[in-house]
PDB file of N, CA and C in Angstrom:
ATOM      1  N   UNK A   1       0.819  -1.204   0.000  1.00  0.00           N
ATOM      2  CA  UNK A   1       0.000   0.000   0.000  1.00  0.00           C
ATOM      3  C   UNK A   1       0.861   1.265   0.000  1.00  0.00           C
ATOM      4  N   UNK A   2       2.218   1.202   0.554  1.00  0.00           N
ATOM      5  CA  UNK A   2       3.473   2.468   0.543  1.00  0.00           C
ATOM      6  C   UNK A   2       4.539   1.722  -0.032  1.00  0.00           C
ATOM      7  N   UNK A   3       4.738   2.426  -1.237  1.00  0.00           N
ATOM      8  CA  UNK A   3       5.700   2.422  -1.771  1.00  0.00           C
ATOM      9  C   UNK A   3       7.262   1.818  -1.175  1.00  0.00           C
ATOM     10  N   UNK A   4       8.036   0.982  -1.325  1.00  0.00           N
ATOM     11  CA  UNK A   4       9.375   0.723  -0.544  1.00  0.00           C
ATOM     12  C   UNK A   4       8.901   0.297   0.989  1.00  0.00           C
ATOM     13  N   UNK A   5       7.610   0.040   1.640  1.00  0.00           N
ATOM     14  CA  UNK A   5       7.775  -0.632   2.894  1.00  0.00           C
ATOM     15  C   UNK A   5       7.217  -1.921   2.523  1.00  0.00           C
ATOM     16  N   UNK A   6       7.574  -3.211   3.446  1.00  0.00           N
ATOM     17  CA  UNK A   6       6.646  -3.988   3.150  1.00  0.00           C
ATOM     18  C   UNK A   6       6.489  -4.814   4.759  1.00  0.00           C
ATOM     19  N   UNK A   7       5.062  -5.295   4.779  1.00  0.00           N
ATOM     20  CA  UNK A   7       4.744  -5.524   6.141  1.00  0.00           C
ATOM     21  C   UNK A   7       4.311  -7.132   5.601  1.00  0.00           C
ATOM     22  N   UNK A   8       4.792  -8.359   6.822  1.00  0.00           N
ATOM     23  CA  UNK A   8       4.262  -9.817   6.771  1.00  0.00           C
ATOM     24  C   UNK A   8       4.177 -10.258   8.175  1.00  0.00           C
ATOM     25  N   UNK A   9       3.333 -11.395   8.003  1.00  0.00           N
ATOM     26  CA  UNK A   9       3.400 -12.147   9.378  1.00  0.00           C
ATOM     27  C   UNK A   9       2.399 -11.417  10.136  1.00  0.00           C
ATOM     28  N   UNK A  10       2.195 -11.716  11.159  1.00  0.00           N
ATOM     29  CA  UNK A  10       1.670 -11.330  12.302  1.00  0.00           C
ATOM     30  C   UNK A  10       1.642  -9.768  12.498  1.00  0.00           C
ATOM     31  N   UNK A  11       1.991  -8.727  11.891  1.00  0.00           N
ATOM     32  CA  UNK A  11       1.586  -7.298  11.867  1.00  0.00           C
ATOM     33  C   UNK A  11       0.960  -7.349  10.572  1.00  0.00           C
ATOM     34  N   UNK A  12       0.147  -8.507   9.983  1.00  0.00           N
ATOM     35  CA  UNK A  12      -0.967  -8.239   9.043  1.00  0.00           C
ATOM     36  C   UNK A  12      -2.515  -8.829   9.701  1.00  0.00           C
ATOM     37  N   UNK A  13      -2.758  -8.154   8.920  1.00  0.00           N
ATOM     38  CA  UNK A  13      -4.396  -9.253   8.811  1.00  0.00           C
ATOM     39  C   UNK A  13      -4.029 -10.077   7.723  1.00  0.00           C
ATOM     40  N   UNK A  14      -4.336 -11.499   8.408  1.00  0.00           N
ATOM     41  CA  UNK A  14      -4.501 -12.263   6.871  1.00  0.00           C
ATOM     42  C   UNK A  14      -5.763 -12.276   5.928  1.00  0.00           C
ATOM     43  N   UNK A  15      -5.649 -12.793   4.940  1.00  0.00           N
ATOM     44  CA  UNK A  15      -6.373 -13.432   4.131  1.00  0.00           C
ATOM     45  C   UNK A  15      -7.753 -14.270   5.095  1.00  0.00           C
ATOM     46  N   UNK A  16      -8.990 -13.542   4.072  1.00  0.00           N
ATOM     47  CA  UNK A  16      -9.653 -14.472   4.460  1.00  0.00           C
ATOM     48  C   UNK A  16      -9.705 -16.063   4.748  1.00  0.00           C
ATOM     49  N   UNK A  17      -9.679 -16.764   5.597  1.00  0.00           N
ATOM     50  CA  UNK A  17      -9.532 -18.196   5.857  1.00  0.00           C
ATOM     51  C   UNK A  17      -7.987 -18.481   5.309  1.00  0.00           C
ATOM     52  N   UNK A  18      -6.792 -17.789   5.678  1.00  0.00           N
ATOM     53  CA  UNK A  18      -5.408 -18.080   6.145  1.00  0.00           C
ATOM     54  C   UNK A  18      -5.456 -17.849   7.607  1.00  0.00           C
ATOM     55  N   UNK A  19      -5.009 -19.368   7.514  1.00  0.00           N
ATOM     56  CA  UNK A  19      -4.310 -19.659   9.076  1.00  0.00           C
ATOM     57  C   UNK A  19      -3.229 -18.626   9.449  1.00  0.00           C
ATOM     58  N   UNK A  20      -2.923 -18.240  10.485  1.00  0.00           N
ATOM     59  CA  UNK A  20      -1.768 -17.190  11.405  1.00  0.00           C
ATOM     60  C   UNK A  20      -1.363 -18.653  11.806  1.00  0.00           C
ATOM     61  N   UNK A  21      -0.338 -19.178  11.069  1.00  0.00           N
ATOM     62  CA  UNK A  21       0.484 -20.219  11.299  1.00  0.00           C
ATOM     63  C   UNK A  21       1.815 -19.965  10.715  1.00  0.00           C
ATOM     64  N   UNK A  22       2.920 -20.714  11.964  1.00  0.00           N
ATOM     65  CA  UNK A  22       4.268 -20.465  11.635  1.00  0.00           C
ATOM     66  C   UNK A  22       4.722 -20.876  10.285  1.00  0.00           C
ATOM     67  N   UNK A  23       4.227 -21.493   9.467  1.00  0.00           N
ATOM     68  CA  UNK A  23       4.350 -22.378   7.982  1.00  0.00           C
ATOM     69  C   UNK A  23       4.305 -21.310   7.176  1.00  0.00           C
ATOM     70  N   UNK A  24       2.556 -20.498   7.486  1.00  0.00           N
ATOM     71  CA  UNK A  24       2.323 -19.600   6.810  1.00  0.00           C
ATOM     72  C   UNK A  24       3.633 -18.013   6.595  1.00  0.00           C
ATOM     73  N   UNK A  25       3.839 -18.098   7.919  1.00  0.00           N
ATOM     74  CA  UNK A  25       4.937 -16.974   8.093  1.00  0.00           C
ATOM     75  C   UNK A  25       5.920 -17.146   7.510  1.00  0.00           C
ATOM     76  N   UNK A  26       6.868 -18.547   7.594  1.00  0.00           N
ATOM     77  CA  UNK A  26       7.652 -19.023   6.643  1.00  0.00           C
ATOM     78  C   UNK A  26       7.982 -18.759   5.523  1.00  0.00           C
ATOM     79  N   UNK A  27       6.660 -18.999   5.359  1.00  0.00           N
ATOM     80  CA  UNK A  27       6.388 -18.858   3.205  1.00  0.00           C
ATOM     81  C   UNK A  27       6.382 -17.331   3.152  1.00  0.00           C
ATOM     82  N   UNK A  28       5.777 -16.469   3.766  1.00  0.00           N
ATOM     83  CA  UNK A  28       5.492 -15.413   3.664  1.00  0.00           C
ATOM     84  C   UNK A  28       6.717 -14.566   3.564  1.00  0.00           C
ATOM     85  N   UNK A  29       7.524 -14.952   4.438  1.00  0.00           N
ATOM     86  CA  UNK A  29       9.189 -14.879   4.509  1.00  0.00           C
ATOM     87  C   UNK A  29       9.790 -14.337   3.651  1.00  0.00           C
ATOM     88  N   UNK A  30       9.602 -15.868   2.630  1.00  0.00           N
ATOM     89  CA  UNK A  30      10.404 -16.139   1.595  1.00  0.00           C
ATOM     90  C   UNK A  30      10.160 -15.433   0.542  1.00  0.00           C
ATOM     91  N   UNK A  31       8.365 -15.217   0.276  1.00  0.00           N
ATOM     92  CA  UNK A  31       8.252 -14.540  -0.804  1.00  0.00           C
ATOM     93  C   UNK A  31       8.363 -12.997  -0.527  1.00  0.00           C
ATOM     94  N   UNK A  32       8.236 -12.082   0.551  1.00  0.00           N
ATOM     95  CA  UNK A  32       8.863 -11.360   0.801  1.00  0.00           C
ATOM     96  C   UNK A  32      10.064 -11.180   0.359  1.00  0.00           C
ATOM     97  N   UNK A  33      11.124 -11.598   0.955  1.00  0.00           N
ATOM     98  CA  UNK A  33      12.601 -11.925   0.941  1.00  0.00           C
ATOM     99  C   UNK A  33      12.625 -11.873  -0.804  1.00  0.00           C
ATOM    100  N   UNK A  34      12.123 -12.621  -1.707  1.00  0.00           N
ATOM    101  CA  UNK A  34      12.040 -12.794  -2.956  1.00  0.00           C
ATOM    102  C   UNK A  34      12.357 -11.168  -3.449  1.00  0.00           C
ATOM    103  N   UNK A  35      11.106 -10.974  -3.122  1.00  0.00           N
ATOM    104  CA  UNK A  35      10.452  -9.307  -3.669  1.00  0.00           C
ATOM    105  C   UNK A  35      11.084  -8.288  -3.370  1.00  0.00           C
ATOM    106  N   UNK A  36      12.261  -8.673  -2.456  1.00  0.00           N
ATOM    107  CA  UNK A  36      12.999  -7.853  -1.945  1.00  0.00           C
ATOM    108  C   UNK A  36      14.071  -7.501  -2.507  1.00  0.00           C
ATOM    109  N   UNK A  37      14.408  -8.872  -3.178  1.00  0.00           N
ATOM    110  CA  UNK A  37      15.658  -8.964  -3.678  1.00  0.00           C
ATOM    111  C   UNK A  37      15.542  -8.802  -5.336  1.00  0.00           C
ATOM    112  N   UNK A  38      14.296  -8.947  -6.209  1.00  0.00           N
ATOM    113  CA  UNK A  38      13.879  -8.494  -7.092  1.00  0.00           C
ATOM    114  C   UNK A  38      13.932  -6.900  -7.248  1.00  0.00           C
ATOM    115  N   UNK A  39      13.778  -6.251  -6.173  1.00  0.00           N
ATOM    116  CA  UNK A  39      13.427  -4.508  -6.094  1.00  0.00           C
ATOM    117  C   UNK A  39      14.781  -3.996  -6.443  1.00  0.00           C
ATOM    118  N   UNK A  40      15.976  -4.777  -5.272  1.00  0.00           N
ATOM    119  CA  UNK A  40      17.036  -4.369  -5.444  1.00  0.00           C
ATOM    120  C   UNK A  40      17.897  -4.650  -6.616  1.00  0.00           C
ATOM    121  N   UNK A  41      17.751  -5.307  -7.544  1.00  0.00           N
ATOM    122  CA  UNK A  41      18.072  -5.976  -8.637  1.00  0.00           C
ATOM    123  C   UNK A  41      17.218  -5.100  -9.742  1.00  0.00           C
ATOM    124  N   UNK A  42      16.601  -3.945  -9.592  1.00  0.00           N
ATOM    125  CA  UNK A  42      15.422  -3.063 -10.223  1.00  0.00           C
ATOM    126  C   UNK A  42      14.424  -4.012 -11.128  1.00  0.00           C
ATOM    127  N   UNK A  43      14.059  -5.246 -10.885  1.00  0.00           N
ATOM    128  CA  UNK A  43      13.367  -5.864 -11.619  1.00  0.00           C
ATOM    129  C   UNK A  43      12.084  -6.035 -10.742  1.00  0.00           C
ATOM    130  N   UNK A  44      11.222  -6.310 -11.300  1.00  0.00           N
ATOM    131  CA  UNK A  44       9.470  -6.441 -10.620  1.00  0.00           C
ATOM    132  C   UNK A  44       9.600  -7.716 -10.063  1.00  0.00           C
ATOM    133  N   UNK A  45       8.911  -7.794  -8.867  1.00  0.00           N
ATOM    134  CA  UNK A  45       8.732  -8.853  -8.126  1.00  0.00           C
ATOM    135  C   UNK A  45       7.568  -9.923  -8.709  1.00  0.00           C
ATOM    136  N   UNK A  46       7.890 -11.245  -8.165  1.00  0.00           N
ATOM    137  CA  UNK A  46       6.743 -12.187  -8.603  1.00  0.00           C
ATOM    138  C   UNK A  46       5.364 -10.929  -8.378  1.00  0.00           C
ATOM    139  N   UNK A  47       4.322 -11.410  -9.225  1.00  0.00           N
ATOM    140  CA  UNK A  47       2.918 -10.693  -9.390  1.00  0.00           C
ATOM    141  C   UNK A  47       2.425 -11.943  -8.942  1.00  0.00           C
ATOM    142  N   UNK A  48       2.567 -13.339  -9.548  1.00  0.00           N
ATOM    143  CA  UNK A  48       1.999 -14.562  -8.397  1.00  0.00           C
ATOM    144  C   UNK A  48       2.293 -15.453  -7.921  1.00  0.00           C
ATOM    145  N   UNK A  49       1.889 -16.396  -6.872  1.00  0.00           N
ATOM    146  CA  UNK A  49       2.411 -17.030  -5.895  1.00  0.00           C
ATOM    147  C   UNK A  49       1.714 -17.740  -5.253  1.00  0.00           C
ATOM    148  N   UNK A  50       1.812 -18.996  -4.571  1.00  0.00           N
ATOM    149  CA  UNK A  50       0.662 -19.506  -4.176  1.00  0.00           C
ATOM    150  C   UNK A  50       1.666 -19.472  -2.574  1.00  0.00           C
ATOM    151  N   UNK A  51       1.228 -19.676  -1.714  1.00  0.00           N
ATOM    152  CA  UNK A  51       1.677 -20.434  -0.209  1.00  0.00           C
ATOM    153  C   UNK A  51       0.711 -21.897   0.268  1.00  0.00           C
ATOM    154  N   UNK A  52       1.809 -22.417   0.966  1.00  0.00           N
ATOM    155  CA  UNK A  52       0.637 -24.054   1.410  1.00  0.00           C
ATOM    156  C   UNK A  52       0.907 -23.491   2.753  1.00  0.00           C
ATOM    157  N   UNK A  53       0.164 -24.428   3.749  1.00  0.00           N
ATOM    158  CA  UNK A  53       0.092 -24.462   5.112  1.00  0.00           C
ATOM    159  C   UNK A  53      -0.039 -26.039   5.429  1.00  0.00           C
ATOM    160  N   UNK A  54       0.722 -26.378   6.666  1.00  0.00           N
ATOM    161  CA  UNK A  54       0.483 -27.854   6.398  1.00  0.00           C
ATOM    162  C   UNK A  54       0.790 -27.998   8.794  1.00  0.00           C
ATOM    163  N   UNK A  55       0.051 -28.511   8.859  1.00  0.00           N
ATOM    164  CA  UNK A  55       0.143 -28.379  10.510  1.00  0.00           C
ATOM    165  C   UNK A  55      -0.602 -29.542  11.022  1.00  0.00           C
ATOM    166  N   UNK A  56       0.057 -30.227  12.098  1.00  0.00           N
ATOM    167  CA  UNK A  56      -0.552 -31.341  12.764  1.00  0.00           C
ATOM    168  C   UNK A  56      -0.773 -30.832  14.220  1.00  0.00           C
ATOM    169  N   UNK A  57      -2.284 -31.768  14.877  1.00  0.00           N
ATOM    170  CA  UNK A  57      -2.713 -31.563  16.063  1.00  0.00           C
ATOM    171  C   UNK A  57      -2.429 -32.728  16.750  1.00  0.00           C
ATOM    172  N   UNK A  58      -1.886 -32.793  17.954  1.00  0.00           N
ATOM    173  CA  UNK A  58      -1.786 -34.172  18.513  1.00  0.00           C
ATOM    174  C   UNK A  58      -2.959 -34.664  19.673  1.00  0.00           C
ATOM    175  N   UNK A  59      -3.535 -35.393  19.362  1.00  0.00           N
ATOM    176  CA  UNK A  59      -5.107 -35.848  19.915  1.00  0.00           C
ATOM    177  C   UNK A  59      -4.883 -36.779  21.208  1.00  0.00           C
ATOM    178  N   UNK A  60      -3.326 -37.904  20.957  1.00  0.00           N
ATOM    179  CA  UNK A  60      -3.126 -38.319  22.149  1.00  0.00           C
ATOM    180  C   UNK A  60      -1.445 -38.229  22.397  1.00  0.00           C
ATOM    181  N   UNK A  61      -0.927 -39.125  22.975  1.00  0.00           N
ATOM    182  CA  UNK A  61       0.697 -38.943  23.253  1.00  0.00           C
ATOM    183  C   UNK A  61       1.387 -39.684  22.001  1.00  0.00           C
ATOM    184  N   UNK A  62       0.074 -40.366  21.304  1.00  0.00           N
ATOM    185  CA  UNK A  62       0.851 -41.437  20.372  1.00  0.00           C
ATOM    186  C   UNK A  62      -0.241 -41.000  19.114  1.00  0.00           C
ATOM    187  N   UNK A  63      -1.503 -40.297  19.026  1.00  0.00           N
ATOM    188  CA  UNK A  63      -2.026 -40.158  17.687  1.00  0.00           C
ATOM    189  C   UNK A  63      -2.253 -38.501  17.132  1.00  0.00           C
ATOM    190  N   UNK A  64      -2.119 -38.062  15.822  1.00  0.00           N
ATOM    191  CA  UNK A  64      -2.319 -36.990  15.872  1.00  0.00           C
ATOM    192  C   UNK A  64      -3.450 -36.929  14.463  1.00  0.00           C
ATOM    193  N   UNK A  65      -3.590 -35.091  13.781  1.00  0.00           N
ATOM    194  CA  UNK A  65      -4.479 -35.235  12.485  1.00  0.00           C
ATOM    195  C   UNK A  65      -3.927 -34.230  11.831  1.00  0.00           C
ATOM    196  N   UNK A  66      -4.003 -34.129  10.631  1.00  0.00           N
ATOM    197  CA  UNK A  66      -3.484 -32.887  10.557  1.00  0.00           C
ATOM    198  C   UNK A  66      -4.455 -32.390   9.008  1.00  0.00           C
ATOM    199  N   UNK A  67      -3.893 -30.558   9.070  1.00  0.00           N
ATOM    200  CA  UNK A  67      -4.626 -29.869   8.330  1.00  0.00           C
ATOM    201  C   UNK A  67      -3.408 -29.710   6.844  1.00  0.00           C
ATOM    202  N   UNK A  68      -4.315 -29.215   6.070  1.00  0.00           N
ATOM    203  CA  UNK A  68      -3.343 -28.325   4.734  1.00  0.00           C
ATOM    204  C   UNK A  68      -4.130 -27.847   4.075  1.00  0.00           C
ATOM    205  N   UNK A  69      -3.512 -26.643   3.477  1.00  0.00           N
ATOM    206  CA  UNK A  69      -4.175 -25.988   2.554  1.00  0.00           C
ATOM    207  C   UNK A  69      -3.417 -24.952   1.609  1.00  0.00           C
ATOM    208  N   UNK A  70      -4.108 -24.481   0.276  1.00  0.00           N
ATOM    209  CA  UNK A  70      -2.939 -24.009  -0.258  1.00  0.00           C
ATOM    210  C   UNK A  70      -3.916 -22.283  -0.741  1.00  0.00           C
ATOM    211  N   UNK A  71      -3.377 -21.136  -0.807  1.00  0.00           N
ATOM    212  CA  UNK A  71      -3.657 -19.983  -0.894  1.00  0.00           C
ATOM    213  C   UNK A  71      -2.334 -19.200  -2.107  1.00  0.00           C
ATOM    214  N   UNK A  72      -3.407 -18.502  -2.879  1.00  0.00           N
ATOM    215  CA  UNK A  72      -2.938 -17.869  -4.217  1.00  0.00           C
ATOM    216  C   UNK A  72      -3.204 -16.452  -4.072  1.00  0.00           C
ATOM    217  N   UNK A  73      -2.450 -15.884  -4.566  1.00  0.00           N
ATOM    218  CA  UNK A  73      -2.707 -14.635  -4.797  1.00  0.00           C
ATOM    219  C   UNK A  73      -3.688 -14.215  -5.805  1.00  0.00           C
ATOM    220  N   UNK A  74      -4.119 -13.418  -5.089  1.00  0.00           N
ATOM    221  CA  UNK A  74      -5.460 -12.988  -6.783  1.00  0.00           C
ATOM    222  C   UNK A  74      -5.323 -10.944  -7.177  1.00  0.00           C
ATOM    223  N   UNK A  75      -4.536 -10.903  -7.865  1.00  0.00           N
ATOM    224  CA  UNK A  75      -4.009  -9.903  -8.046  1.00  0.00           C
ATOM    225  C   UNK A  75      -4.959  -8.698  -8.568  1.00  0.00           C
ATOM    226  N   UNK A  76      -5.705  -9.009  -9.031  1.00  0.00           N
ATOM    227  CA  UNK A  76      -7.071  -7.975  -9.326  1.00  0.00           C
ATOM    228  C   UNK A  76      -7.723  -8.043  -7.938  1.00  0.00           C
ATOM    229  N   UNK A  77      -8.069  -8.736  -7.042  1.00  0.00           N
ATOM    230  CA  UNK A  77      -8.141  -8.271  -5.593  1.00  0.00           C
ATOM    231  C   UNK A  77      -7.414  -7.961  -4.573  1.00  0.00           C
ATOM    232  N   UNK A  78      -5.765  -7.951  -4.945  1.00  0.00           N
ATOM    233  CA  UNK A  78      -4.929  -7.935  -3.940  1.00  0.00           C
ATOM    234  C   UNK A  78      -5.090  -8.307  -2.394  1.00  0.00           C
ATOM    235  N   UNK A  79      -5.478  -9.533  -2.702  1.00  0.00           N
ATOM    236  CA  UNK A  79      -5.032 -10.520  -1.467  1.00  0.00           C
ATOM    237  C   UNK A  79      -4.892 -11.735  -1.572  1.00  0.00           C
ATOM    238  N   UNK A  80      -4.559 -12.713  -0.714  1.00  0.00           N
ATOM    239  CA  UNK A  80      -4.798 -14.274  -1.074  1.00  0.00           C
ATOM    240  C   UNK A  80      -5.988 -14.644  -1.248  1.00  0.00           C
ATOM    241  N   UNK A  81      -6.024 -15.908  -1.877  1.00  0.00           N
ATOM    242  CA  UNK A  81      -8.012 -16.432  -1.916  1.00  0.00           C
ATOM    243  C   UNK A  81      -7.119 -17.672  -1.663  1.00  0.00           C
ATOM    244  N   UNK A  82      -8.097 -18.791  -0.925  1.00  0.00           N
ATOM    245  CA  UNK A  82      -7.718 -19.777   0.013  1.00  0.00           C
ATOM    246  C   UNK A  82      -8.487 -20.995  -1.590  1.00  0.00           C
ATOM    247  N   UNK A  83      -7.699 -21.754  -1.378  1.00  0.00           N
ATOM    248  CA  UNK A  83      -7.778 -22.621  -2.968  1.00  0.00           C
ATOM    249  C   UNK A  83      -8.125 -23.901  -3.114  1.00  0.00           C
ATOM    250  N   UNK A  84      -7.525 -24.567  -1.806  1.00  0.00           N
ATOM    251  CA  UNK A  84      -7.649 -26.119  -1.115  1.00  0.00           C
ATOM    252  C   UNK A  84      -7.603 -25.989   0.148  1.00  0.00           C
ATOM    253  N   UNK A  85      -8.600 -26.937   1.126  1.00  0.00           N
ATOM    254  CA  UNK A  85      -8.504 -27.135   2.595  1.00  0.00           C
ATOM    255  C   UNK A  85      -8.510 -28.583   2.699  1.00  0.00           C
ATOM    256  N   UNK A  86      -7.693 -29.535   3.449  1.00  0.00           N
ATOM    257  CA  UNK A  86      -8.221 -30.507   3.304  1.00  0.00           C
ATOM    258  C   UNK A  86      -7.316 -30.945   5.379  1.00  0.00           C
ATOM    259  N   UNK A  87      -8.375 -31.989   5.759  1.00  0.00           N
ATOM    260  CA  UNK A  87      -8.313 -32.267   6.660  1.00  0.00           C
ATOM    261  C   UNK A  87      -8.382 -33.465   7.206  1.00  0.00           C
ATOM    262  N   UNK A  88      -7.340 -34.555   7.632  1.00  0.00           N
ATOM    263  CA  UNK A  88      -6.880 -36.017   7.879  1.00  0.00           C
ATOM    264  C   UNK A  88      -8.581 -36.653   8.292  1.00  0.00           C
ATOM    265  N   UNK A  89      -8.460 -37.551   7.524  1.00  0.00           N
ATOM    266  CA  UNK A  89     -10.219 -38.207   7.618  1.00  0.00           C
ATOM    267  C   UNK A  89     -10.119 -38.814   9.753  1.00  0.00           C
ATOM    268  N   UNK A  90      -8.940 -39.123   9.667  1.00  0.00           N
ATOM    269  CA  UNK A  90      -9.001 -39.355  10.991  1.00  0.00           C
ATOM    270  C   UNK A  90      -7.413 -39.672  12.260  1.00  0.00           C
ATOM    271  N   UNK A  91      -7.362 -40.003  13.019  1.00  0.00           N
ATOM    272  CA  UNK A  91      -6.153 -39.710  13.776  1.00  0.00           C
ATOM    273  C   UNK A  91      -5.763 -41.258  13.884  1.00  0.00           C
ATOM    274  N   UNK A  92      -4.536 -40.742  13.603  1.00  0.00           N
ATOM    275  CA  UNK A  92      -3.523 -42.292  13.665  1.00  0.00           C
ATOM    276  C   UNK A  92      -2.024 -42.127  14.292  1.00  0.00           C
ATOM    277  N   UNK A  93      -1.536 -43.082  14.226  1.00  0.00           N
ATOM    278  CA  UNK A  93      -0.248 -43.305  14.575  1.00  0.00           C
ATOM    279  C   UNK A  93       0.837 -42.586  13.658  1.00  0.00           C
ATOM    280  N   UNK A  94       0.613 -43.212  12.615  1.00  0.00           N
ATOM    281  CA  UNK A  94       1.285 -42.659  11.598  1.00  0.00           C
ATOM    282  C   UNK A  94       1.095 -41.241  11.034  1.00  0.00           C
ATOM    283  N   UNK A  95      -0.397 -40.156  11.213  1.00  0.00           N
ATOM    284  CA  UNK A  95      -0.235 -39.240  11.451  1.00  0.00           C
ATOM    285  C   UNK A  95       0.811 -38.676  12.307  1.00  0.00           C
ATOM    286  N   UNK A  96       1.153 -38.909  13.806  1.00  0.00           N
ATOM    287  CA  UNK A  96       1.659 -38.458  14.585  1.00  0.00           C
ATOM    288  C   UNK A  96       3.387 -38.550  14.305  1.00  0.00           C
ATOM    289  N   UNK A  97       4.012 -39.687  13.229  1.00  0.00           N
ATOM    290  CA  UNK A  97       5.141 -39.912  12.819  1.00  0.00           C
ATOM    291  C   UNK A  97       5.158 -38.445  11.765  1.00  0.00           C
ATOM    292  N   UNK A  98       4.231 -38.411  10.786  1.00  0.00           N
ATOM    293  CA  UNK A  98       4.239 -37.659  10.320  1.00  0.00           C
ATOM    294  C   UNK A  98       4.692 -36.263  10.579  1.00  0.00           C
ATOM    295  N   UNK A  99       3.513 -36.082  11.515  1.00  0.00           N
ATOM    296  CA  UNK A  99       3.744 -34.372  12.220  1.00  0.00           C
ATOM    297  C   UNK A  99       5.475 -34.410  12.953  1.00  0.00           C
ATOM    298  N   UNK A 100       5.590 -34.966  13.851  1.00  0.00           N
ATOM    299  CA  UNK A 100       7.157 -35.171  14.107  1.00  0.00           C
ATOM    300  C   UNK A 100       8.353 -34.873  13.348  1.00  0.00           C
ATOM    301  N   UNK A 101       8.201 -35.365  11.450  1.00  0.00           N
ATOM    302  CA  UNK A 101       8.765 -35.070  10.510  1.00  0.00           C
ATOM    303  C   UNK A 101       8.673 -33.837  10.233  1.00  0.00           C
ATOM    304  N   UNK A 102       7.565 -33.616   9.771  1.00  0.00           N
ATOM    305  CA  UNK A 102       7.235 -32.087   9.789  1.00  0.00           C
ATOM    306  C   UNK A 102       7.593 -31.086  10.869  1.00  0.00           C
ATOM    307  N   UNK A 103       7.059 -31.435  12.182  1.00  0.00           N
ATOM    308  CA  UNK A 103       7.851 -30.341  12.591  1.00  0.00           C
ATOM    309  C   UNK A 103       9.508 -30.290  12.501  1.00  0.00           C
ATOM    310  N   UNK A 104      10.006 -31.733  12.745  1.00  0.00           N
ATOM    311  CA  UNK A 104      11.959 -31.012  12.548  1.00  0.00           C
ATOM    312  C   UNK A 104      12.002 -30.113  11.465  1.00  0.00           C
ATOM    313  N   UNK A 105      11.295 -30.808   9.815  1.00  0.00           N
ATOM    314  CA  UNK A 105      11.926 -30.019   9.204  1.00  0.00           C
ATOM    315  C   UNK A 105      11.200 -28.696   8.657  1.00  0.00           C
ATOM    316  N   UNK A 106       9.897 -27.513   9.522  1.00  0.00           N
ATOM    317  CA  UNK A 106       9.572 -26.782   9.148  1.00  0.00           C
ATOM    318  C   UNK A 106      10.632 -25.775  10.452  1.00  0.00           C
ATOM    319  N   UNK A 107      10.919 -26.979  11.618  1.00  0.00           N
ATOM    320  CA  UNK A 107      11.710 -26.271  12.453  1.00  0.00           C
ATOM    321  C   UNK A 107      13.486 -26.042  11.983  1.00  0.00           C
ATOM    322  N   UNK A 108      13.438 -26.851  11.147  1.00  0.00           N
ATOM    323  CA  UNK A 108      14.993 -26.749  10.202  1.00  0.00           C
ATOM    324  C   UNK A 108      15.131 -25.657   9.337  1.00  0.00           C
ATOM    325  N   UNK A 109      13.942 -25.139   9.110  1.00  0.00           N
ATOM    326  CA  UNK A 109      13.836 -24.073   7.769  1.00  0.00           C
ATOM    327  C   UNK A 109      13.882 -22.935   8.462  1.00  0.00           C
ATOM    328  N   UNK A 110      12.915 -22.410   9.861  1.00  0.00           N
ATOM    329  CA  UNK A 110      12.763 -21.573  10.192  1.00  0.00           C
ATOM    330  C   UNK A 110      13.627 -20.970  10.859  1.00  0.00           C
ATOM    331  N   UNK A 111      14.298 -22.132  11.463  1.00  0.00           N
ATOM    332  CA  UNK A 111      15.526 -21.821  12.711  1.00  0.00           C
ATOM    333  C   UNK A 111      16.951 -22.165  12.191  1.00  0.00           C
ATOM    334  N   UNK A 112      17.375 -22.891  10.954  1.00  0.00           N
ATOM    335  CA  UNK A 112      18.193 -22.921  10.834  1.00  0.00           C
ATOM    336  C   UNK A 112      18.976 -24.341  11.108  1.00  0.00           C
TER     337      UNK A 112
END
């Protein structure tokens, strides 16, 4: 909305039906970071982009479920529009291996 600032994460409002999830911030990051480095390079930043979100709930010590979904930019409305939701039919074991994976490596990306 101002020229040369740009605001992400958690000092926005998101998108209708975007999660305020660390995944989301991630991505948001990056394509930031992108656009950033496009400006300085005097070339135009991506115009589109999609972000996923992908997050597990743990239901017991051993089962969990988890969510995902993927959000696009829609550039004649300037904001995201939410594209896919989809949600584990039910909680398992192997969900919970899952989320475990996922978190090291969304915690590998974020933290280093």
């Amino acid at each position: 909305m101002v020229k040369g600032i740009h605001v992400l994460g958690d000092a926005t409002l998101p998108a209708a039906a975007m999660p305020k999830s660390g995944q989301m911030a991630n991505s948001q990051a990056k394509i930031c970071a992108a656009a950033l480095i496009a400006l300085l390079r005097q070339r135009a930043p991506a115009s589109s982009f999609v972000l996923t979100n992908t997050g597990y709930s743990f239901v017991s010590d051993q089962e969990a479920i988890h969510f995902s979904s993927t959000h696009r930019y829609d550039a004649r409305r300037r904001t995201m529009v939410a594209e896919t939701s989809v949600v584990s039919p039910a909680r398992s074991e192997l969900e919970a291996k899952n989320g475990w994976n996922w978190a090291r490596s969304i915690w590998a990306d974020t933290l280093g």
